[in-house]
C-alpha atoms as a PDB file:
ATOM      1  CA  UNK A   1       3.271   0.022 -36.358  1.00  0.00           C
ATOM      2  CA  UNK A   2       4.135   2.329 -39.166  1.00  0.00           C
ATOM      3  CA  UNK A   3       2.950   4.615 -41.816  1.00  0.00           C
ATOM      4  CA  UNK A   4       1.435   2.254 -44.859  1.00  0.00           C
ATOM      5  CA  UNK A   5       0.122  -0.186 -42.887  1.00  0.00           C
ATOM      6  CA  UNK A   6      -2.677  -1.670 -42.572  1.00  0.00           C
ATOM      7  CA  UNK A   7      -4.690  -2.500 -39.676  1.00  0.00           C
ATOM      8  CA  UNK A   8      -7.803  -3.633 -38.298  1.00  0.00           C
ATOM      9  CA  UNK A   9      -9.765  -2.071 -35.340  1.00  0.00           C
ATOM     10  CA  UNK A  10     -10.550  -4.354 -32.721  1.00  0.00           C
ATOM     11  CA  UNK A  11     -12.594  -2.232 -30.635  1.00  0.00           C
ATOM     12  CA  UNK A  12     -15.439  -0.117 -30.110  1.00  0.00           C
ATOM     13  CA  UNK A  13     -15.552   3.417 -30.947  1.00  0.00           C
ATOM     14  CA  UNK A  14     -18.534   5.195 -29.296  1.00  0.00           C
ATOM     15  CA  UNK A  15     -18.488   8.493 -28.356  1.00  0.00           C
ATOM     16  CA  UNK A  16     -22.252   9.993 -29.651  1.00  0.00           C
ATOM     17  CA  UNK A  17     -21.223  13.353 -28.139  1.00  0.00           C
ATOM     18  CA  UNK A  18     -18.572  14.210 -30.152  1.00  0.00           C
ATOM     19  CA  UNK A  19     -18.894  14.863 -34.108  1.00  0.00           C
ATOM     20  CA  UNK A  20     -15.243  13.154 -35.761  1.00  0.00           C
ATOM     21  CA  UNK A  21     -15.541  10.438 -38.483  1.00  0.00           C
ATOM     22  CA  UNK A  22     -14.292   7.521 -35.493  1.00  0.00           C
ATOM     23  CA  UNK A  23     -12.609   4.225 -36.401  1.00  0.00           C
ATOM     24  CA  UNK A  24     -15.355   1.146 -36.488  1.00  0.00           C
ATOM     25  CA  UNK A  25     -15.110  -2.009 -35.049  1.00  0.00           C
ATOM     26  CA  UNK A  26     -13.461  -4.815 -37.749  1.00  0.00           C
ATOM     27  CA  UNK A  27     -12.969  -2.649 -40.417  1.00  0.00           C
ATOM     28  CA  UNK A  28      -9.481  -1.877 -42.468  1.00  0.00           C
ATOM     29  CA  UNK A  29      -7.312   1.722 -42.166  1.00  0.00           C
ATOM     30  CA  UNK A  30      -4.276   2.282 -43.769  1.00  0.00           C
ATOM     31  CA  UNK A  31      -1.663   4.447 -40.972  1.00  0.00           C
ATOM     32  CA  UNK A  32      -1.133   7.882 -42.126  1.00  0.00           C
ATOM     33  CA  UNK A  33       0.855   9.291 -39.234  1.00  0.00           C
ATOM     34  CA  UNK A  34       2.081   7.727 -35.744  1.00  0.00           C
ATOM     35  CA  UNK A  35       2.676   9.721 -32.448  1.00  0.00           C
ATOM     36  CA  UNK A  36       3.899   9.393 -29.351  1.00  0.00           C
ATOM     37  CA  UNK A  37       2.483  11.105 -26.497  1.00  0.00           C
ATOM     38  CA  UNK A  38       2.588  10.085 -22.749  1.00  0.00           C
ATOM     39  CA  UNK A  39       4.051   6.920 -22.998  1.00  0.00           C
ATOM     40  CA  UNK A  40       1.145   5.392 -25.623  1.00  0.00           C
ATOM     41  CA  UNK A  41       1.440   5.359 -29.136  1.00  0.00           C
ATOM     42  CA  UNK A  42      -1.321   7.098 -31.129  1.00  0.00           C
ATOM     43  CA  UNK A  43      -2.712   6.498 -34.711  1.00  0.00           C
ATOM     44  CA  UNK A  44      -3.936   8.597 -38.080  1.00  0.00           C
ATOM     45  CA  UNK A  45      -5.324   6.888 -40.393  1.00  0.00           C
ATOM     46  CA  UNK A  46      -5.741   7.847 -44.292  1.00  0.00           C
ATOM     47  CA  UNK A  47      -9.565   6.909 -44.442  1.00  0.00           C
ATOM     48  CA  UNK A  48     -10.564   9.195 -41.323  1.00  0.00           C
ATOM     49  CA  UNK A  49      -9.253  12.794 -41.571  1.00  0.00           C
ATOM     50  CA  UNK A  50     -11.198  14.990 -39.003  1.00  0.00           C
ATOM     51  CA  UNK A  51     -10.475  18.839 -38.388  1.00  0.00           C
ATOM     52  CA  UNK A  52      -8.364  19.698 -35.150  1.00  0.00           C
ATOM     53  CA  UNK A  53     -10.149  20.976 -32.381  1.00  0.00           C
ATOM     54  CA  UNK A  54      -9.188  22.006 -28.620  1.00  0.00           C
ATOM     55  CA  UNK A  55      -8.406  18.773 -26.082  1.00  0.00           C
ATOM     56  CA  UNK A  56      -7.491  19.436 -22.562  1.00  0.00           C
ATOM     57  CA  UNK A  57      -4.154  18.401 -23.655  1.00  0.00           C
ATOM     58  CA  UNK A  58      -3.845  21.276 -26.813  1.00  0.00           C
ATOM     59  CA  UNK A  59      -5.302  21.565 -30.641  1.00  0.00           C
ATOM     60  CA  UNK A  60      -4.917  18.829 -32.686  1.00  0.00           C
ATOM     61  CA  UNK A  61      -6.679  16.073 -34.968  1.00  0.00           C
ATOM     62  CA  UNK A  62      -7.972  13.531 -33.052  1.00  0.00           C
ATOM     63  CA  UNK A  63      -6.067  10.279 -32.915  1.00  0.00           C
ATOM     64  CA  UNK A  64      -6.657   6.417 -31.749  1.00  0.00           C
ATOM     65  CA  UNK A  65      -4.654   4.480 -29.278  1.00  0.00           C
ATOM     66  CA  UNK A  66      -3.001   1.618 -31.304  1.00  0.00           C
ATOM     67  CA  UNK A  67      -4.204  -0.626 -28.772  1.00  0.00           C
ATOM     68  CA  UNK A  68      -7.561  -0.795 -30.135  1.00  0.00           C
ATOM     69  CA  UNK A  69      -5.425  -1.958 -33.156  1.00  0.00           C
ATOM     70  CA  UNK A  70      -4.339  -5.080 -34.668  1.00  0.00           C
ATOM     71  CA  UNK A  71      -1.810  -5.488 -37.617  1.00  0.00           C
ATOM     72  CA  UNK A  72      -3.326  -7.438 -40.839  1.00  0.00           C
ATOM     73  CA  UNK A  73      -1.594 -10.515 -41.330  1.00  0.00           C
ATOM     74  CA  UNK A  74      -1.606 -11.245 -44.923  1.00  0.00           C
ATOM     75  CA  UNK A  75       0.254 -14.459 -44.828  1.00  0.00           C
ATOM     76  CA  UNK A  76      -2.820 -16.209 -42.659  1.00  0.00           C
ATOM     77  CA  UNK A  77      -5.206 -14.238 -45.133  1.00  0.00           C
ATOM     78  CA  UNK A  78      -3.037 -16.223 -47.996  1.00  0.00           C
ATOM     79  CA  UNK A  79      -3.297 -19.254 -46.055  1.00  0.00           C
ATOM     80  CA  UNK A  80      -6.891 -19.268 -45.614  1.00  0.00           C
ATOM     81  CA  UNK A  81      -7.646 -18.614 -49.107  1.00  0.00           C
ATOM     82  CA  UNK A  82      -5.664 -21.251 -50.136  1.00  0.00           C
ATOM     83  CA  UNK A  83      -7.400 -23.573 -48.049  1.00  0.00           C
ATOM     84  CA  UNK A  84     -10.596 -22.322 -49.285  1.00  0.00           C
ATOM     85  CA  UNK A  85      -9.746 -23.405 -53.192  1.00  0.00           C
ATOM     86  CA  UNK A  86      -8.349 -26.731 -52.200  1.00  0.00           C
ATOM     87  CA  UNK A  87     -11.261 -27.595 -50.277  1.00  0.00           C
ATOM     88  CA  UNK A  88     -13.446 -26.056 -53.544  1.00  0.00           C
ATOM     89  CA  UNK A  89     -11.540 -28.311 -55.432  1.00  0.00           C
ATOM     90  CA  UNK A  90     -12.449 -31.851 -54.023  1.00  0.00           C
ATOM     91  CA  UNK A  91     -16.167 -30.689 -53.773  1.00  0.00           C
END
């Protein structure tokens, strides 16, 4: 994954004790920063900019495991769409 993309979320975000704007479930981001910490790959994203605050592992912005992530495909988006005005087209 890389900045400029775009991706969907895939998972649930629900954490009603804490206050950041959180990534929901099937809905578009554009990557504004990657990071690698640990071993995992994190994500920013453009649409959800929070304020840093203190973690157990140091001050920072919260970020999203790119896990919980999938890559849009625009070719099958294409695809389908296409199919979509052929088939409106023999109705």
């Amino acid at each position: 994954m890389k900045v400029g993309q775009k991706v969907v979320c895939i998972s649930d975000y629900d954490y009603p004790e804490r206050w950041e704007d959180l990534p929901q479930k099937d809905k578009t981001y554009t990557i504004r920063e990657v990071e690698t910490y640990k071993g995992g790959t994190y994500l920013k994203f453009n649409e959800l900019i929070n304020q840093p605050r203190q973690y157990v592992e140091g001050y920072y912005e919260i970020r999203f495991d790119k896990v919980d992530f999938r890559p849009l495909d625009y070719a099958f988006v294409e695809q389908v769409l296409e199919m979509i005005k052929e088939e409106e087209l023999t109705i």
